[in-house]
Protein backbone atom coordinates (compact mmCIF):
# COMPACT_ATOMS: atom_id res chain seq x y z
CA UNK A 1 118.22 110.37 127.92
CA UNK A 2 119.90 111.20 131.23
CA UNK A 3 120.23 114.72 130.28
CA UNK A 4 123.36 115.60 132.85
CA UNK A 5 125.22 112.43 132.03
CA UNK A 6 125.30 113.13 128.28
CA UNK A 7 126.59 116.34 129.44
CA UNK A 8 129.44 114.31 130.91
CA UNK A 9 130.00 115.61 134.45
CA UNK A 10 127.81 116.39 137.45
CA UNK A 11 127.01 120.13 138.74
CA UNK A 12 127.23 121.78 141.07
CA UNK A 13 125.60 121.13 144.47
CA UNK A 14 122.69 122.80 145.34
CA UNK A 15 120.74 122.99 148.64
CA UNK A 16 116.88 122.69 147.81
CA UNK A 17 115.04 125.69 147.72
CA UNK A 18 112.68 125.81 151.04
CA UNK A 19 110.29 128.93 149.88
CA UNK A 20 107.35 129.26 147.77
CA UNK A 21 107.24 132.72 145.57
CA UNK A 22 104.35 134.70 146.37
CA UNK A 23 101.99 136.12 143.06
CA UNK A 24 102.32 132.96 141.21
CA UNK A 25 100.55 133.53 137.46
CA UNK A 26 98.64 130.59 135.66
CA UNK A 27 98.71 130.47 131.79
CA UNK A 28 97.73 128.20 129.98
CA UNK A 29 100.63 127.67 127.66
CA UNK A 30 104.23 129.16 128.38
CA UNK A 31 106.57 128.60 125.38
CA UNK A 32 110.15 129.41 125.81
CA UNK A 33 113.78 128.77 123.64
CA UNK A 34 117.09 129.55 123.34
CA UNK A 35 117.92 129.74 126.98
CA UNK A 36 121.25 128.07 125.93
CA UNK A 37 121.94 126.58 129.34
CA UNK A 38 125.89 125.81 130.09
CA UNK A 39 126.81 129.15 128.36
CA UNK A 40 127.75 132.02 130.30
CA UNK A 41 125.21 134.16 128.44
CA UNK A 42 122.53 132.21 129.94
CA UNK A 43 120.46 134.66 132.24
CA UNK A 44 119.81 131.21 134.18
CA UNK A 45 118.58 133.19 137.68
CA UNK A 46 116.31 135.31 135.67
CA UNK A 47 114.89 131.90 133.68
CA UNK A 48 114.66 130.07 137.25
CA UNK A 49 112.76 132.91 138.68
CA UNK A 50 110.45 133.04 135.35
CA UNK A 51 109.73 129.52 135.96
CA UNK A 52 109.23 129.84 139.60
CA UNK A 53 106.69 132.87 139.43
CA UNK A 54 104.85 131.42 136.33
CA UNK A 55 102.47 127.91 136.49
CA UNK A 56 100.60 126.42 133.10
CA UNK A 57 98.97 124.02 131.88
CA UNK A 58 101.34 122.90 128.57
CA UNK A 59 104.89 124.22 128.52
CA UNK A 60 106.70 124.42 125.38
CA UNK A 61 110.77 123.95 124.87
CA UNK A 62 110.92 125.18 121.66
CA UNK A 63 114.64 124.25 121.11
CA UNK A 64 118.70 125.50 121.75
CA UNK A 65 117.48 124.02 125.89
CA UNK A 66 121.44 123.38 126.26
CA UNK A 67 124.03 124.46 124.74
CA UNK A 68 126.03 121.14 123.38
CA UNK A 69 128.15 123.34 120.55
CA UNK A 70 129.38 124.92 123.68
CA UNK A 71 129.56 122.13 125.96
CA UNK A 72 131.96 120.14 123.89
CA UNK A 73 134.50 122.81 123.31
CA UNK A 74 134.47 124.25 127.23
CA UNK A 75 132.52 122.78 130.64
CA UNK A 76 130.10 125.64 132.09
CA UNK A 77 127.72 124.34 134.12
CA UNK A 78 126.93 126.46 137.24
CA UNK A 79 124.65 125.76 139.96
CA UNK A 80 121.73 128.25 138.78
CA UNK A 81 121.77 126.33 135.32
CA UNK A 82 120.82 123.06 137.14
CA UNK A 83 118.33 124.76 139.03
CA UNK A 84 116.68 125.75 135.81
CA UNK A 85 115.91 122.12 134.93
CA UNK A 86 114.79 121.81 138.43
CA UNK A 87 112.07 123.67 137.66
CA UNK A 88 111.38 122.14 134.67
CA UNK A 89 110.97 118.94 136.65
CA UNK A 90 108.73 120.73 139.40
CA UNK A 91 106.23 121.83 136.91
CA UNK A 92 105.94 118.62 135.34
CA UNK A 93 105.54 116.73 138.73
CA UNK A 94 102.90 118.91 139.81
CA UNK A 95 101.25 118.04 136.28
CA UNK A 96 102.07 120.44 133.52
CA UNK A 97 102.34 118.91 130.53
CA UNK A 98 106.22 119.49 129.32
CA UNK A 99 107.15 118.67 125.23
CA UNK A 100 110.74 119.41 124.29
CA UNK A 101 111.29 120.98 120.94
CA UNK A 102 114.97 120.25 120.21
CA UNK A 103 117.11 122.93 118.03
CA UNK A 104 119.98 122.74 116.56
CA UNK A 105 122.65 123.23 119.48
CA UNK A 106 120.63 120.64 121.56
CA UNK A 107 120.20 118.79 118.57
CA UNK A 108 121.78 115.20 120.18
CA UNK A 109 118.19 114.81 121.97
CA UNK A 110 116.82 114.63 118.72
CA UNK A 111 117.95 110.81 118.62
CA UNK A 112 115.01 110.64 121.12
CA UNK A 113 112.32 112.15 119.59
CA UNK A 114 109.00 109.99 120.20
CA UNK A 115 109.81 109.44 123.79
CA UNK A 116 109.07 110.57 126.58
CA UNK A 117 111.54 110.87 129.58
CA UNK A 118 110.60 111.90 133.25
CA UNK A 119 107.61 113.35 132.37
CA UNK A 120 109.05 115.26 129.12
CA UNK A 121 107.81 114.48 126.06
CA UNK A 122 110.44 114.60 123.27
CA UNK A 123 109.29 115.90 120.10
CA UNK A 124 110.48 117.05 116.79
CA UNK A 125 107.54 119.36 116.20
CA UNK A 126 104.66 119.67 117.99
CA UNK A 127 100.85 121.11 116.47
CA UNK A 128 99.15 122.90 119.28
CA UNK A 129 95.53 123.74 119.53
CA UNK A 130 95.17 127.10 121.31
CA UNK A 131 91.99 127.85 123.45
CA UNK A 132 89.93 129.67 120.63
CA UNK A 133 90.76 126.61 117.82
CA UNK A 134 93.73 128.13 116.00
CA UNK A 135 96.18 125.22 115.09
CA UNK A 136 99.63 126.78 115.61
CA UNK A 137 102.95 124.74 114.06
CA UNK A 138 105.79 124.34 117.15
CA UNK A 139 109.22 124.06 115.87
CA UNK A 140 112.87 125.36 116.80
CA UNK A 141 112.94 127.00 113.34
CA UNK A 142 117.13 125.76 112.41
CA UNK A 143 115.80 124.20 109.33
CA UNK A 144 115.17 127.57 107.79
CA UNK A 145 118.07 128.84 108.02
CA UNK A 146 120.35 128.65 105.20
CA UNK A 147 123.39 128.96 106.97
CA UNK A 148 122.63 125.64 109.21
CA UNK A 149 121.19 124.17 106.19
CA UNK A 150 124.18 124.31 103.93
CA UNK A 151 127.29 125.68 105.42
CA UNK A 152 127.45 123.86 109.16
CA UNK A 153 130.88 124.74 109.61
CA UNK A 154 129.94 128.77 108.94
CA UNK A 155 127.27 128.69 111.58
CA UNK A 156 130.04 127.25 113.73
CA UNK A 157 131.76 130.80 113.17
CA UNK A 158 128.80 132.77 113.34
CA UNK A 159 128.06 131.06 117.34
CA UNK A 160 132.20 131.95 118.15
CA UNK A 161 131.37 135.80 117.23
CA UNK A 162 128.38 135.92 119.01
CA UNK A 163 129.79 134.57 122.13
CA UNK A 164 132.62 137.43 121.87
CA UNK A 165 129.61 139.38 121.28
CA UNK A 166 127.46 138.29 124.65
CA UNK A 167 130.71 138.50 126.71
CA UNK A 168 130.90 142.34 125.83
CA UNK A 169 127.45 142.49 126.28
CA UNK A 170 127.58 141.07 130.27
CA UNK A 171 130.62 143.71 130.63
CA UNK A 172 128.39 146.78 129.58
CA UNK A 173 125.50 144.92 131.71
CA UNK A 174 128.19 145.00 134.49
CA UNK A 175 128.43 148.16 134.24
CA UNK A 176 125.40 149.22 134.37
CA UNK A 177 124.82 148.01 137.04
CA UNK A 178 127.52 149.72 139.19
CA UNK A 179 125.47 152.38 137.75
CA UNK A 180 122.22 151.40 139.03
CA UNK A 181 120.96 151.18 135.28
CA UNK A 182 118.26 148.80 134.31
CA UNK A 183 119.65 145.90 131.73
CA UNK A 184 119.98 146.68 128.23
CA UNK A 185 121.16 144.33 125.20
CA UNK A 186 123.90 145.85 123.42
CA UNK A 187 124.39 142.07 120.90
CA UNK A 188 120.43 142.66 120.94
CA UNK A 189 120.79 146.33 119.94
CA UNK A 190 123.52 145.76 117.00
CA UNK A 191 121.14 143.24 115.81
CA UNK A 192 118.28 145.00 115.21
CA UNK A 193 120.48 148.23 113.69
CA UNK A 194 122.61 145.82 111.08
CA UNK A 195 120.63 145.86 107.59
CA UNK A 196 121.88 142.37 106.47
CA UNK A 197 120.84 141.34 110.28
CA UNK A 198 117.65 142.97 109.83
CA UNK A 199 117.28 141.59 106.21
CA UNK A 200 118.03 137.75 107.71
CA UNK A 201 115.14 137.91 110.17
CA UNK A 202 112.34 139.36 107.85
CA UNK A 203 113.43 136.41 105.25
CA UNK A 204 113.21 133.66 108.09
CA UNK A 205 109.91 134.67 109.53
CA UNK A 206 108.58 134.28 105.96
CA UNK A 207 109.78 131.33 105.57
CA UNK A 208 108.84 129.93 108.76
CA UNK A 209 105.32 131.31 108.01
CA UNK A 210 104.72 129.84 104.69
CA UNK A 211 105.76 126.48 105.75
CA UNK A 212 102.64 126.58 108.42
CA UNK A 213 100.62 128.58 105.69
CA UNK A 214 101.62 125.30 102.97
CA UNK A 215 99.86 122.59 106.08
CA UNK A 216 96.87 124.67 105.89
CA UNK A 217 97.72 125.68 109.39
CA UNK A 218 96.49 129.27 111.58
CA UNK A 219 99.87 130.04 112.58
CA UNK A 220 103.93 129.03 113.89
CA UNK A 221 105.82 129.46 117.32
CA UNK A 222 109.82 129.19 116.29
CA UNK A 223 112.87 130.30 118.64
CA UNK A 224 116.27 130.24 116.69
CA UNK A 225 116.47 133.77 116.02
CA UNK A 226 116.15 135.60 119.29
CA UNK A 227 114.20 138.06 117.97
CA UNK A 228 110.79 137.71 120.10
CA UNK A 229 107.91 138.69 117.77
CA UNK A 230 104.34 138.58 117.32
CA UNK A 231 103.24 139.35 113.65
CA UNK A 232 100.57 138.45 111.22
CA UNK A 233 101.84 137.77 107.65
CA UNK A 234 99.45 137.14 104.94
CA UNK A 235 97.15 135.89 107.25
CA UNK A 236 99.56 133.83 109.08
CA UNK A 237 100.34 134.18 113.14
CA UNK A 238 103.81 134.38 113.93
CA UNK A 239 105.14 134.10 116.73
CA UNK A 240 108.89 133.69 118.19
CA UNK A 241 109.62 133.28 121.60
CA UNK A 242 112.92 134.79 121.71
CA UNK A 243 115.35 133.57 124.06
CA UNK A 244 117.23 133.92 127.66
CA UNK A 245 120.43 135.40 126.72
CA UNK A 246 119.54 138.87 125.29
CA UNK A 247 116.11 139.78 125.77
CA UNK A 248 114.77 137.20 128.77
CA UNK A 249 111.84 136.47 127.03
CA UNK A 250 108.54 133.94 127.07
CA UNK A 251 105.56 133.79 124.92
CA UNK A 252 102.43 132.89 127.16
CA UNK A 253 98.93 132.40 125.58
CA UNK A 254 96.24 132.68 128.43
CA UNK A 255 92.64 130.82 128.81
CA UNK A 256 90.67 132.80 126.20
CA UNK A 257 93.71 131.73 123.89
CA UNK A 258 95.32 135.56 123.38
CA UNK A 259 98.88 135.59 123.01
CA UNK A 260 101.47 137.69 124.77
CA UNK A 261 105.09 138.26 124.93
CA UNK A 262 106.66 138.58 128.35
CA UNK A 263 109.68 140.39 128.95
CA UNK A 264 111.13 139.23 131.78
CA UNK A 265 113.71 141.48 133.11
CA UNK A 266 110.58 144.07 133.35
CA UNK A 267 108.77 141.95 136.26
CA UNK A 268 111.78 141.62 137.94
CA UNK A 269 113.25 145.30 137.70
CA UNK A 270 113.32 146.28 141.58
CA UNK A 271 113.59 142.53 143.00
CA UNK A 272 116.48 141.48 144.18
CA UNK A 273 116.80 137.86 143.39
CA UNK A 274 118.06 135.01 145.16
CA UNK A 275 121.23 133.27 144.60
CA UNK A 276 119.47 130.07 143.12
CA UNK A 277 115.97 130.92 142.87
CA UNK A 278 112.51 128.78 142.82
CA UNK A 279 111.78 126.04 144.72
CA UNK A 280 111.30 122.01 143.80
CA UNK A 281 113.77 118.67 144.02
CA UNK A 282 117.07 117.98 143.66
CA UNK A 283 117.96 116.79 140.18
CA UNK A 284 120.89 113.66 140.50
CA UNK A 285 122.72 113.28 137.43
CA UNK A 286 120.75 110.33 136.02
CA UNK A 287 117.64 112.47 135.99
CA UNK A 288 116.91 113.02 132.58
CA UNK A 289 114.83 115.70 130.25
């Protein structure tokens, strides 16, 4: 599906990129979710630079790519959000293998699961073998939650808070940054302090887990939750890949098959990126992902 039509208007332009980063890493699987592209929580220079600095063999979407909830109520859609899928689109010309998890905001590509457009291969779970054997379930992770499950309309709610939430989040980042401060989530912070909050994410990750433990599986990858993890429970793996509006976070397994959770905003502490960062080909509005 042409991903920037369904959108409904073009972006931005964007003079290609004419650099190649130095201290490119290989892995070979990057999994990433919840970037929420056409938000303004979207930490969309930090995810092109990610993708810019990092190669692999199989990348993972794992869901909540764009942000359609948002989309349809207000039109964001800056030029370092396009140049996120134009790095999507680099990777997979120069032959990493790209499946796309949808979620539930992004859940209008689900319509095209089975298919595979411009080298992305539409999915609505995925089983992946890792490089010691383990069989790991891929999935967004929406259908475990109760609130998207049975009250639509409440999750609806829930997203409005949390964007009043992210916006006082960027003005404390703001700040901090007048301050010379390194970035800090307060929406991430609250999160983790709030017992019901707290509470939620211990009952999803077990529920997430059994359903890979019931297919006689070795372990899950889920997003939904931004709450990047890496736990074993009851001799289940798993794993969440967080997201790229609070904690700028990918999960990245590496040739021997060990699995590791990258923060982001770490590596790039002390760089000063670019206005539109990474390199690759201009994306036309018919191009599709």
């Amino acid at each position: 599906m042409p991903i920037l039509a369904y959108l409904g208007r073009q972006p931005d332009p964007i003079t290609p990129a004419r650099f190649a980063p130095r201290n490119v890493s290989h892995h070979r699987t990057i999994f990433i979710s919840d970037t929420h592209l056409g938000t303004r929580g979207c930490k969309a220079e930090l995810l092109a630079d990610f993708l810019a600095h990092n190669s692999c063999d199989t990348l993972y979407l794992v869901g909540d790519i764009v942000d359609g909830w948002r989309l349809k109520r207000k039109w964001f859609w800056p030029s370092s959000h396009t140049q996120v899928l134009r790095e999507i689109l680099r990777m997979a010309d120069c032959g990493t293998r790209v499946i796309y998890v949808p979620g539930n905001h992004d859940e209008a590509f689900r319509e095209f699961c089975g298919r595979t457009i411009d080298r992305v291969e539409i999915l609505h779970e995925a089983i992946h073998e890792t490089a010691d054997g383990k069989q790991l379930l891929v999935l967004h992770g929406d259908r475990f939650d109760t609130v998207i499950a049975c009250a639509k309309w409440l999750a609806h709610l829930g997203d409005w808070a949390y964007t009043w939430a992210i916006r006082l989040n960027e003005a404390l980042s703001a700040a901090r940054r007048l301050l010379d401060l390194p970035y800090w989530s307060l929406s991430a912070w609250l999160k983790h302090k709030v017992k019901n909050a707290v509470d939620y994410i211990c009952r999803f990750e077990e529920a997430v887990a059994q359903e890979a433990r019931e297919r006689r599986l070795d372990g899950v990858v889920c997003g939904h939750i931004h709450h990047a993890t890496i736990r074993h429970l009851d001799g289940i793996v798993y794993m969440n890949d967080g997201d790229w509006v609070e904690s700028c976070t990918a999960l990245v397994e590496n040739g021997r098959g060990a699995m590791e959770i990258l923060h982001w905003t770490s590596f790039a502490a002390g760089r000063k990126l670019p206005a539109v960062a990474g390199r690759g080909r201009e994306i036309p509005a018919s191009v599709a992902a």
